[in-house]
N, C-alpha and C. Protein backbone atom coordinates (compact mmCIF):
# COMPACT_ATOMS: atom_id res chain seq x y z
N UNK A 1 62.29 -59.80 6.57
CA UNK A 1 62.97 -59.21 5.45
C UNK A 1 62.38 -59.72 4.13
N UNK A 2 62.42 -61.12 4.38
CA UNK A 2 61.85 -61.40 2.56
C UNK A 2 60.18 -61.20 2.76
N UNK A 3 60.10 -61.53 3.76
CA UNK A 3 58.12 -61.07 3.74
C UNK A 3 57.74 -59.27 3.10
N UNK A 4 58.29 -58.29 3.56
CA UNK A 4 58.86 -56.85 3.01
C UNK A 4 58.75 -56.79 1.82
N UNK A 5 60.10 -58.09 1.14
CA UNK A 5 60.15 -57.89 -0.31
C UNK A 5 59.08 -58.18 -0.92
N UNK A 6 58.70 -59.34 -0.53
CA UNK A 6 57.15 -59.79 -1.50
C UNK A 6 56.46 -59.05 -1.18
N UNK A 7 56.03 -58.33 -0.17
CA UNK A 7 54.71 -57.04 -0.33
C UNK A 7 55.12 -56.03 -0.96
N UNK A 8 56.82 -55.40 -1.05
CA UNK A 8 56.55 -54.25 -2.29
C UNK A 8 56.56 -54.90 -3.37
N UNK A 9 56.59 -56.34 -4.02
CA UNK A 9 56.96 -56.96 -5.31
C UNK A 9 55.48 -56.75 -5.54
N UNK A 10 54.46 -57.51 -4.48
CA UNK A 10 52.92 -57.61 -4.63
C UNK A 10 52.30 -56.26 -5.01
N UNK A 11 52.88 -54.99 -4.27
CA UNK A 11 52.28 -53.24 -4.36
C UNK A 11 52.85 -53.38 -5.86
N UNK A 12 54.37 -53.16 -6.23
CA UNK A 12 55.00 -52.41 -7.04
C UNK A 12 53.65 -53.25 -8.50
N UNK A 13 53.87 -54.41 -8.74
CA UNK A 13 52.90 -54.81 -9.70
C UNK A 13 51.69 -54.96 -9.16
N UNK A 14 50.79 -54.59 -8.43
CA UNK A 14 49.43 -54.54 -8.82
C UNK A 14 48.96 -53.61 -9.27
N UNK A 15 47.43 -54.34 -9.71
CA UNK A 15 46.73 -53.30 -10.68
C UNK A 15 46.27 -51.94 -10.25
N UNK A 16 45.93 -51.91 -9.20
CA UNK A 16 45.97 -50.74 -8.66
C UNK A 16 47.24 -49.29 -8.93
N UNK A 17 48.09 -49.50 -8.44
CA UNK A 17 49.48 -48.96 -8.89
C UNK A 17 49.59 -48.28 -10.07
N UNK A 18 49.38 -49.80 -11.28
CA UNK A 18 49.56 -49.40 -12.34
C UNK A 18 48.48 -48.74 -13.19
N UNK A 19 47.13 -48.80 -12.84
CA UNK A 19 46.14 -48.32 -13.53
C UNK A 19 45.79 -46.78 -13.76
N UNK A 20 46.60 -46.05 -12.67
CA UNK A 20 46.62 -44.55 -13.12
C UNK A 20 47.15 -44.24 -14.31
N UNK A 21 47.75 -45.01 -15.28
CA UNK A 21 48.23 -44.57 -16.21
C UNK A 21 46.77 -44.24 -17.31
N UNK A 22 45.84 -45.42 -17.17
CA UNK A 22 45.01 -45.44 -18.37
C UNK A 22 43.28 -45.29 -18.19
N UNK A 23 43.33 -44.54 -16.55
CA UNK A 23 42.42 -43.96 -16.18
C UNK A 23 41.81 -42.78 -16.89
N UNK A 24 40.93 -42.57 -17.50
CA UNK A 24 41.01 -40.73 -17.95
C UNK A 24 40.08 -40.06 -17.16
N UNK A 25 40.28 -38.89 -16.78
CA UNK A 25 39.48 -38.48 -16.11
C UNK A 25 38.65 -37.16 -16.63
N UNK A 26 37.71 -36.89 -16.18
CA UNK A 26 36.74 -35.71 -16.59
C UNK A 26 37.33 -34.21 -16.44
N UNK A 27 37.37 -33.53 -17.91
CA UNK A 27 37.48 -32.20 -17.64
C UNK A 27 36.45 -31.10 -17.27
N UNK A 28 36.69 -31.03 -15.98
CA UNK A 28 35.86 -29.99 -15.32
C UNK A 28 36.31 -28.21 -15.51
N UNK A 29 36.86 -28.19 -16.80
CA UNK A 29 37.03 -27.11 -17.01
C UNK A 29 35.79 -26.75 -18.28
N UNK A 30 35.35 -27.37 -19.06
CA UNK A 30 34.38 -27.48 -19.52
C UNK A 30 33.06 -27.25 -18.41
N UNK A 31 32.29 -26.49 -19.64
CA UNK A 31 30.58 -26.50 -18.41
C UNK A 31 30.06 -28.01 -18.84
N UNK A 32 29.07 -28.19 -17.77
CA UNK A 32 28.77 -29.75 -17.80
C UNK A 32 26.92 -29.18 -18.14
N UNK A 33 26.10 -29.94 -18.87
CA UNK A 33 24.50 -29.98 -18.86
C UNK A 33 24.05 -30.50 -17.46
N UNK A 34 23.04 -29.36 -17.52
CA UNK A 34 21.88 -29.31 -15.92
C UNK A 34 20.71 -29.15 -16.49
N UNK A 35 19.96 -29.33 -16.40
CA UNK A 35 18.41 -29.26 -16.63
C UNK A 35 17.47 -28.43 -15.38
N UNK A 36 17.84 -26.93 -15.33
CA UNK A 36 17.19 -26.60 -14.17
C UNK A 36 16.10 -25.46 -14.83
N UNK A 37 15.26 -25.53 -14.39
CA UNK A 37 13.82 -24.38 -15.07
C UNK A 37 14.52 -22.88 -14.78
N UNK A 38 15.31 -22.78 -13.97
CA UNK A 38 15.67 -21.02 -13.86
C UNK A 38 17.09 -21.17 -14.70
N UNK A 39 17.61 -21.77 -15.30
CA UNK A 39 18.52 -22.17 -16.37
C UNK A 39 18.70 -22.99 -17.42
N UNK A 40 17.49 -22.53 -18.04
CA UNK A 40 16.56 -23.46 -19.12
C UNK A 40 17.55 -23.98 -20.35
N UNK A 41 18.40 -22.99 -20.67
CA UNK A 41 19.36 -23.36 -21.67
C UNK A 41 20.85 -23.53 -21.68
N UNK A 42 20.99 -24.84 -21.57
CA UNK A 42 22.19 -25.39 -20.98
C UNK A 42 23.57 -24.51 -22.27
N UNK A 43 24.73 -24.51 -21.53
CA UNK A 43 25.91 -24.14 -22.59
C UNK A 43 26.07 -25.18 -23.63
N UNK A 44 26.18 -26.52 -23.52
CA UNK A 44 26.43 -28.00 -23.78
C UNK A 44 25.60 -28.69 -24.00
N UNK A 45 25.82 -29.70 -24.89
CA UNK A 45 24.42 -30.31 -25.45
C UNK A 45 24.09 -31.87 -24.51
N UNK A 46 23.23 -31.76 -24.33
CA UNK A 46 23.23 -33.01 -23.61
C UNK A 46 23.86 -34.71 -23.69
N UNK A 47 23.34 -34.57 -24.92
CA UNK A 47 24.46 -35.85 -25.42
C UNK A 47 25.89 -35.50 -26.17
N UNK A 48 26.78 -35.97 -25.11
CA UNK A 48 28.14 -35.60 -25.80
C UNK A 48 28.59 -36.30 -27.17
N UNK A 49 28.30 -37.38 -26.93
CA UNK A 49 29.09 -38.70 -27.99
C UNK A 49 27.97 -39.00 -28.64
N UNK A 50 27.60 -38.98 -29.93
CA UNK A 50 26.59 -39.25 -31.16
C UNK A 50 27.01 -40.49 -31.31
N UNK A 51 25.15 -41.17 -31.22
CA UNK A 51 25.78 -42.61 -32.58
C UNK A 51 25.68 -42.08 -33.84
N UNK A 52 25.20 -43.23 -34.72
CA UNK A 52 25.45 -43.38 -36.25
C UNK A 52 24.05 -43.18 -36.88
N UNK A 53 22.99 -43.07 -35.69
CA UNK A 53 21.62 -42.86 -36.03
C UNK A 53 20.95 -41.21 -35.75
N UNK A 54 22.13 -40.59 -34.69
CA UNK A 54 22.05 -39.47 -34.17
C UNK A 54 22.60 -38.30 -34.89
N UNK A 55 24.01 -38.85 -35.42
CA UNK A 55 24.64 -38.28 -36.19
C UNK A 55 23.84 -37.91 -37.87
N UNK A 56 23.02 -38.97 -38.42
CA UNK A 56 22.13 -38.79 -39.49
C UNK A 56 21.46 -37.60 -39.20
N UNK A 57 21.06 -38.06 -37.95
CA UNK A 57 19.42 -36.73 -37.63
C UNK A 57 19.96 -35.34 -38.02
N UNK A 58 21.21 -35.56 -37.52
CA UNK A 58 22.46 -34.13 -37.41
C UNK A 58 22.29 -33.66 -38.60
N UNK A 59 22.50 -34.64 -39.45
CA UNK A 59 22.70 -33.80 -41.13
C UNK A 59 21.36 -33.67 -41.48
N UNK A 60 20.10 -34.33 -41.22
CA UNK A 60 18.78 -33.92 -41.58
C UNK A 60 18.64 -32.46 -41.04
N UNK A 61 19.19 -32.34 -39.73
CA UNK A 61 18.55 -30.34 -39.67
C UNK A 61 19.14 -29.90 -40.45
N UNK A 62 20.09 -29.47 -40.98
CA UNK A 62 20.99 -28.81 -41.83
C UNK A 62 19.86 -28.35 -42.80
N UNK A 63 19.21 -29.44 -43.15
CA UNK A 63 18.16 -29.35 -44.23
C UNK A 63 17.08 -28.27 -44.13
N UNK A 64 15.90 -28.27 -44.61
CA UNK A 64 14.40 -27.77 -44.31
C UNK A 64 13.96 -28.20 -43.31
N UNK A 65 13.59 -27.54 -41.75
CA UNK A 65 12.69 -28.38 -40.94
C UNK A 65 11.42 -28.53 -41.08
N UNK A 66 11.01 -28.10 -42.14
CA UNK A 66 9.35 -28.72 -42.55
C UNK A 66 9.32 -29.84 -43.38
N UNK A 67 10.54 -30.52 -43.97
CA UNK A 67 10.69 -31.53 -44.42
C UNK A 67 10.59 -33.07 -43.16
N UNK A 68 11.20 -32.26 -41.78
CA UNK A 68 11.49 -33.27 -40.94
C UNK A 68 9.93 -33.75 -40.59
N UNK A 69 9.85 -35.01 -39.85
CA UNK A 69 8.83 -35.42 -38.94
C UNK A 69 8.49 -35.04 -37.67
N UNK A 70 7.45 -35.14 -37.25
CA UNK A 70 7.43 -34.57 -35.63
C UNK A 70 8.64 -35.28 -34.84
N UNK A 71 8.67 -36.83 -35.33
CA UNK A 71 9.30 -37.16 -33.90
C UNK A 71 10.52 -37.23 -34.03
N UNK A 72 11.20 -36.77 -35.06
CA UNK A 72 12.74 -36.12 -35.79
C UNK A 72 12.77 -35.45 -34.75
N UNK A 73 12.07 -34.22 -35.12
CA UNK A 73 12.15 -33.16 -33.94
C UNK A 73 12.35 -33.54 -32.90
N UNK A 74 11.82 -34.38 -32.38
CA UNK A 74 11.25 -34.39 -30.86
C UNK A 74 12.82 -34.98 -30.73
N UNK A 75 13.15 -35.95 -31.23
CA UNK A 75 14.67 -36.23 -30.95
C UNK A 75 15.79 -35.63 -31.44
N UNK A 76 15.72 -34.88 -32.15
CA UNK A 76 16.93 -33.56 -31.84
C UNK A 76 16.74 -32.62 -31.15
N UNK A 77 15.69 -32.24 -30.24
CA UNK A 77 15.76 -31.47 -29.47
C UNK A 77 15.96 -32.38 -28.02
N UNK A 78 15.84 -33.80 -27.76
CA UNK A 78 16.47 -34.46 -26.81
C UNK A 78 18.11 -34.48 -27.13
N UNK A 79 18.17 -34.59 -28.22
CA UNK A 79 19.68 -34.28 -28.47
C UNK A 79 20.76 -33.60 -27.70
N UNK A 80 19.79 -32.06 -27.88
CA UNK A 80 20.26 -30.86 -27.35
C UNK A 80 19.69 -30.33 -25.60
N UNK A 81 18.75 -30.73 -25.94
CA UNK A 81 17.76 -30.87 -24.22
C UNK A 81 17.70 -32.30 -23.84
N UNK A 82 18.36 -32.30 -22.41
CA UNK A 82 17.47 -33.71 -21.80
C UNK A 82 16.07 -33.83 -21.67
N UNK A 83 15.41 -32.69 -21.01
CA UNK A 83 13.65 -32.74 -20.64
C UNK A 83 13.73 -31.65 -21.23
N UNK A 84 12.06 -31.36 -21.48
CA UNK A 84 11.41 -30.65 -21.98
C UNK A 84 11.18 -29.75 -20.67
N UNK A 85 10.11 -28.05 -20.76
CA UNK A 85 9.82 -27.34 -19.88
C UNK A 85 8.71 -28.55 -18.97
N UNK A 86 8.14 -29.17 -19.78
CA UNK A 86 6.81 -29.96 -19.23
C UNK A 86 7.59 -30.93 -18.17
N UNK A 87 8.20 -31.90 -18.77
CA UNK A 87 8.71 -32.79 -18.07
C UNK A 87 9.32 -32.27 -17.09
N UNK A 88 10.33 -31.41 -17.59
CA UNK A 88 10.72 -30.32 -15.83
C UNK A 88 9.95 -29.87 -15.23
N UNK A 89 8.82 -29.44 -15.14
CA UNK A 89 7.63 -29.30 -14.63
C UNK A 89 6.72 -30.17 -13.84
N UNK A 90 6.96 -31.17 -14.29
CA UNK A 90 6.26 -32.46 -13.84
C UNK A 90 6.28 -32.86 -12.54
N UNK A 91 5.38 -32.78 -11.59
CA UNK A 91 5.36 -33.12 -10.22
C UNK A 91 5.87 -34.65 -10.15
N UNK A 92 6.77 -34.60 -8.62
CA UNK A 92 7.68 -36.07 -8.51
C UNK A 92 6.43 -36.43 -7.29
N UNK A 93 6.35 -38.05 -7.24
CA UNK A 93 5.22 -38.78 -6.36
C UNK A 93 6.34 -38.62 -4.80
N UNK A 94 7.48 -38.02 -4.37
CA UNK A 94 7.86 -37.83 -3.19
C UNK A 94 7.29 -37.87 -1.84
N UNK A 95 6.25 -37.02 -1.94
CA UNK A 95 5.51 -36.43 -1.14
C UNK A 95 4.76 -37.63 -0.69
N UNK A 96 4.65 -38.38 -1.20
CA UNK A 96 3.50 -39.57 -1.01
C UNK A 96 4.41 -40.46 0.32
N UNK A 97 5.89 -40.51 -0.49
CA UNK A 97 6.69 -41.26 0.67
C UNK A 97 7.15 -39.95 1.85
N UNK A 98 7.31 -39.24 1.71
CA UNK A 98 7.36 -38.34 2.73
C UNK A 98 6.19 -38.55 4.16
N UNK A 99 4.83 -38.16 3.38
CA UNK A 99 3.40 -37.99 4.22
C UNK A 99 3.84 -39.46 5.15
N UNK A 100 3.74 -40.55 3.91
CA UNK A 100 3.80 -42.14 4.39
C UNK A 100 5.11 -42.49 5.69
N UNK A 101 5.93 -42.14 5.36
CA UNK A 101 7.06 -42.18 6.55
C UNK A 101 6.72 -41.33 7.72
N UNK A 102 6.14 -40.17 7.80
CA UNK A 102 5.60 -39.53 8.69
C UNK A 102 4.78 -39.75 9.51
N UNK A 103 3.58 -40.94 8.80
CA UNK A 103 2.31 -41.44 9.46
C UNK A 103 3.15 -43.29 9.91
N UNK A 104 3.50 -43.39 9.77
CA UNK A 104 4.12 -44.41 10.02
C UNK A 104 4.85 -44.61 11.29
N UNK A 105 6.09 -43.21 12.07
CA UNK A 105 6.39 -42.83 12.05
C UNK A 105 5.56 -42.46 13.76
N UNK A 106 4.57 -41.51 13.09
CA UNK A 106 3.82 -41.33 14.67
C UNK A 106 2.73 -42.35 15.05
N UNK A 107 2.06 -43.42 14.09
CA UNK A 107 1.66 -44.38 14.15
C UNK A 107 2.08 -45.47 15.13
N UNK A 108 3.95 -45.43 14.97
CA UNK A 108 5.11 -46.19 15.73
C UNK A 108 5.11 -45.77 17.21
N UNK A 109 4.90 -44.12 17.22
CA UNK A 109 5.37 -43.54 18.25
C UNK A 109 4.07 -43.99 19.30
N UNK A 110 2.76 -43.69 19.29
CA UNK A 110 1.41 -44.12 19.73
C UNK A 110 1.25 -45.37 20.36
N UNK A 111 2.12 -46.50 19.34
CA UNK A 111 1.61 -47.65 19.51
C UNK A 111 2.92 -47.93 21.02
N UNK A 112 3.97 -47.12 21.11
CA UNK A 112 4.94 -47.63 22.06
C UNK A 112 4.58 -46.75 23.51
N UNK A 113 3.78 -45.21 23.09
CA UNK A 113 3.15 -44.81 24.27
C UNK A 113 1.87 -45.54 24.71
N UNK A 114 1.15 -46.36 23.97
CA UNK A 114 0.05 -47.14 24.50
C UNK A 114 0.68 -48.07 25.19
N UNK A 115 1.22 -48.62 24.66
CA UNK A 115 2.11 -49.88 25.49
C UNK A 115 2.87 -49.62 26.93
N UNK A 116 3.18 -48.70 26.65
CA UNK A 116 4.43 -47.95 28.03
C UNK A 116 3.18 -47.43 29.32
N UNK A 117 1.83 -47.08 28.71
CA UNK A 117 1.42 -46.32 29.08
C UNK A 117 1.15 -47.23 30.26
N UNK A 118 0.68 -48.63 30.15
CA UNK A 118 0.03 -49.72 31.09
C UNK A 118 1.08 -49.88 32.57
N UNK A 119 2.31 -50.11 31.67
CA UNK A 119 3.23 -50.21 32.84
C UNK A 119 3.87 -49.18 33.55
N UNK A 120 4.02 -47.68 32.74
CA UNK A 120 3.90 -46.60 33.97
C UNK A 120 2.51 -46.38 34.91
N UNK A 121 1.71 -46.58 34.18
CA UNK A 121 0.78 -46.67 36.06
C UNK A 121 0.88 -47.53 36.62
N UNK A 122 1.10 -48.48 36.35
CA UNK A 122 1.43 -50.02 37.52
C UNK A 122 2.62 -49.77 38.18
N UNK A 123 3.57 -48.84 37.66
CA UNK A 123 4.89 -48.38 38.88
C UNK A 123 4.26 -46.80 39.60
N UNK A 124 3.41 -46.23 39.16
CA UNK A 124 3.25 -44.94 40.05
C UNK A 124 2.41 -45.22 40.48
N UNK A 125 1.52 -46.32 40.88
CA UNK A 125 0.73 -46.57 41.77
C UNK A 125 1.47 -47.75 42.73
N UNK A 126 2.71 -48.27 42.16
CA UNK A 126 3.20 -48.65 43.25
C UNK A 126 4.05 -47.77 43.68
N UNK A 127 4.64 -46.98 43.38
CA UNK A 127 5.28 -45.79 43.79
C UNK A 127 4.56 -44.74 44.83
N UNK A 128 3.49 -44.61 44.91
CA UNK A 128 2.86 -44.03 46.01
C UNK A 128 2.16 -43.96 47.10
N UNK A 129 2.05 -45.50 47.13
CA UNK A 129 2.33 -46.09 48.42
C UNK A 129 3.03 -45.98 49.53
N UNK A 130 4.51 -46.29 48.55
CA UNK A 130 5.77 -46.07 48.88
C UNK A 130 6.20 -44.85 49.72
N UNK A 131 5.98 -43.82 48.74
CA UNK A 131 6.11 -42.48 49.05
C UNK A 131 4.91 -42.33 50.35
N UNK A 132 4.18 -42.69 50.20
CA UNK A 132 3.04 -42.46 51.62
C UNK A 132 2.61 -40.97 50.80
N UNK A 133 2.22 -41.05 49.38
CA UNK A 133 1.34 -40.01 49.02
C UNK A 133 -0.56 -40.15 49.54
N UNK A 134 -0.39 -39.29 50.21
CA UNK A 134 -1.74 -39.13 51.26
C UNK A 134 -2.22 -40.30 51.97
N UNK A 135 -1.58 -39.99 52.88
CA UNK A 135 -1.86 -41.64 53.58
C UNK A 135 -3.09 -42.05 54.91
N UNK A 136 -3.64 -40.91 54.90
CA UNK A 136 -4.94 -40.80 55.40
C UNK A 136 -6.20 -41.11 55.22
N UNK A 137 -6.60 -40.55 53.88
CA UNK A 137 -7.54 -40.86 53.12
C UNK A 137 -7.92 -41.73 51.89
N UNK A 138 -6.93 -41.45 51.00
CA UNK A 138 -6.76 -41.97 49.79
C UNK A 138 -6.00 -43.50 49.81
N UNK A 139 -4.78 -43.16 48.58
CA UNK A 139 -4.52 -44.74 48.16
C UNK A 139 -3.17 -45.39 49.08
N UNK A 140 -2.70 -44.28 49.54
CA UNK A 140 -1.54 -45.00 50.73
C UNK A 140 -3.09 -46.08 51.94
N UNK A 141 -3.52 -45.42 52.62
CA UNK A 141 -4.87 -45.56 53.31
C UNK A 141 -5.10 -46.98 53.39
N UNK A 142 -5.39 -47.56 51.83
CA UNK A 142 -5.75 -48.79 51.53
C UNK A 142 -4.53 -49.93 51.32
N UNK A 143 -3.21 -49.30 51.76
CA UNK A 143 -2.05 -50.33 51.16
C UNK A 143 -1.58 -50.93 52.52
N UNK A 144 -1.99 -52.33 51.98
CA UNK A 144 -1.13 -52.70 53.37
C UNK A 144 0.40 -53.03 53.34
N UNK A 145 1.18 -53.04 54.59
CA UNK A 145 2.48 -52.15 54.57
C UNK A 145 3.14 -53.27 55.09
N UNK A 146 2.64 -54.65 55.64
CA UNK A 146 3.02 -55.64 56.17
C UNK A 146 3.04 -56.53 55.24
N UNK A 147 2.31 -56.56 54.44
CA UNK A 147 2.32 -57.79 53.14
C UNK A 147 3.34 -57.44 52.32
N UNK A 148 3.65 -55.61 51.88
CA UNK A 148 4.41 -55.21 50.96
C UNK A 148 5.61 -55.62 50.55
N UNK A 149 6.49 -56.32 51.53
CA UNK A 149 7.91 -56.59 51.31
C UNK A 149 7.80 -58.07 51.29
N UNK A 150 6.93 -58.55 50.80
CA UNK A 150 7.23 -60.23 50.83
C UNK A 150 7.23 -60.36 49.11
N UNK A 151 7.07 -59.45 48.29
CA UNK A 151 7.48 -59.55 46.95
C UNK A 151 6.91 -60.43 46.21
N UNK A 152 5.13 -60.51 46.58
CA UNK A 152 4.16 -60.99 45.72
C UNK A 152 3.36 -60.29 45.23
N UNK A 153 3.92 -58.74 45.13
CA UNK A 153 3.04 -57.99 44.32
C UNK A 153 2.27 -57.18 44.79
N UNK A 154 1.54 -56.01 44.77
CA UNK A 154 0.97 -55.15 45.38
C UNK A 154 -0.34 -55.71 46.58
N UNK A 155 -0.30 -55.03 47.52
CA UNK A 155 -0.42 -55.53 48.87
C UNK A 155 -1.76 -54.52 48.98
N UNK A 156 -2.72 -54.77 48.65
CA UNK A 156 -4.44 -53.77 48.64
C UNK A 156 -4.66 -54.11 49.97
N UNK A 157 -5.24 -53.76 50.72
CA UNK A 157 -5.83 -54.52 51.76
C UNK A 157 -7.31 -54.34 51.62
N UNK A 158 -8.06 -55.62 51.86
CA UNK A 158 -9.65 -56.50 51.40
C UNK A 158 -10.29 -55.75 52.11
């Protein structure tokens, strides 16, 4: 009973509990910025919240843009664009880890069929003995069948 009380005393005040109050959360009723080449021009500007250096630039367009500098420009149009067409354009080095995990990969696979490979013929050649695969001519022929069960290992006969 009092163990009960102290765990809803512990729930009712923790922070958890109480922190929905001063959580805020994102309105997804608003469009959000994407940077995609077949939807080059976003609704929304990329940077929501201006500083105090961004906000200047703000009142410089207002002005003449042949007054501005190139790299004015170049940062009010990051302003409004995250990347450029180029930079969206720009091949990603992916492929490099792709190819690389791939060769790696069957590199892994090779090195465990070389390995496997030694000890499946050392059981299908003792395996056909066993079986009395052709036991006339071939490799039954040469196995001797009296040594075989003393469990020192394959039994050739000299």
């Amino acid at each position: 009973m009092l163990a009960t009380r102290v765990l809803s005393l512990v729930v009712s005040t923790s922070v958890c509990v109480r922190a929905h109050e001063s959580v805020k959360s994102e309105d997804f009723s608003l469009p959000t910025y994407v940077d995609w080449r077949d939807y080059p021009l976003s609704d929304v500007a990329h940077v929501k919240h201006l500083s105090a250096g961004q906000k200047a630039l703000k009142e410089k367009e207002k002005e003449s843009w042949s007054s501005l500098p190139t790299d004015e420009k170049v940062e009010l149009y990051h302003i409004k664009f995250g990347e450029s067409f180029a930079e969206m354009n720009r091949g990603s080095n992916e492929w490099k880890t792709v190819v690389g995990s791939a060769i790696l990969f069957i590199c892994f696979t090779a090195l465990i069929i070389m390995w496997q490979k030694s000890y499946w013929v050392a059981m299908e050649t003792k395996r056909m003995p066993d079986m009395k695969v052709n036991p006339i001519q071939r490799l039954a022929s040469k196995w001797d069948y009296e040594k075989s069960g003393s469990g020192s290992g394959p039994s050739w006969k000299r």
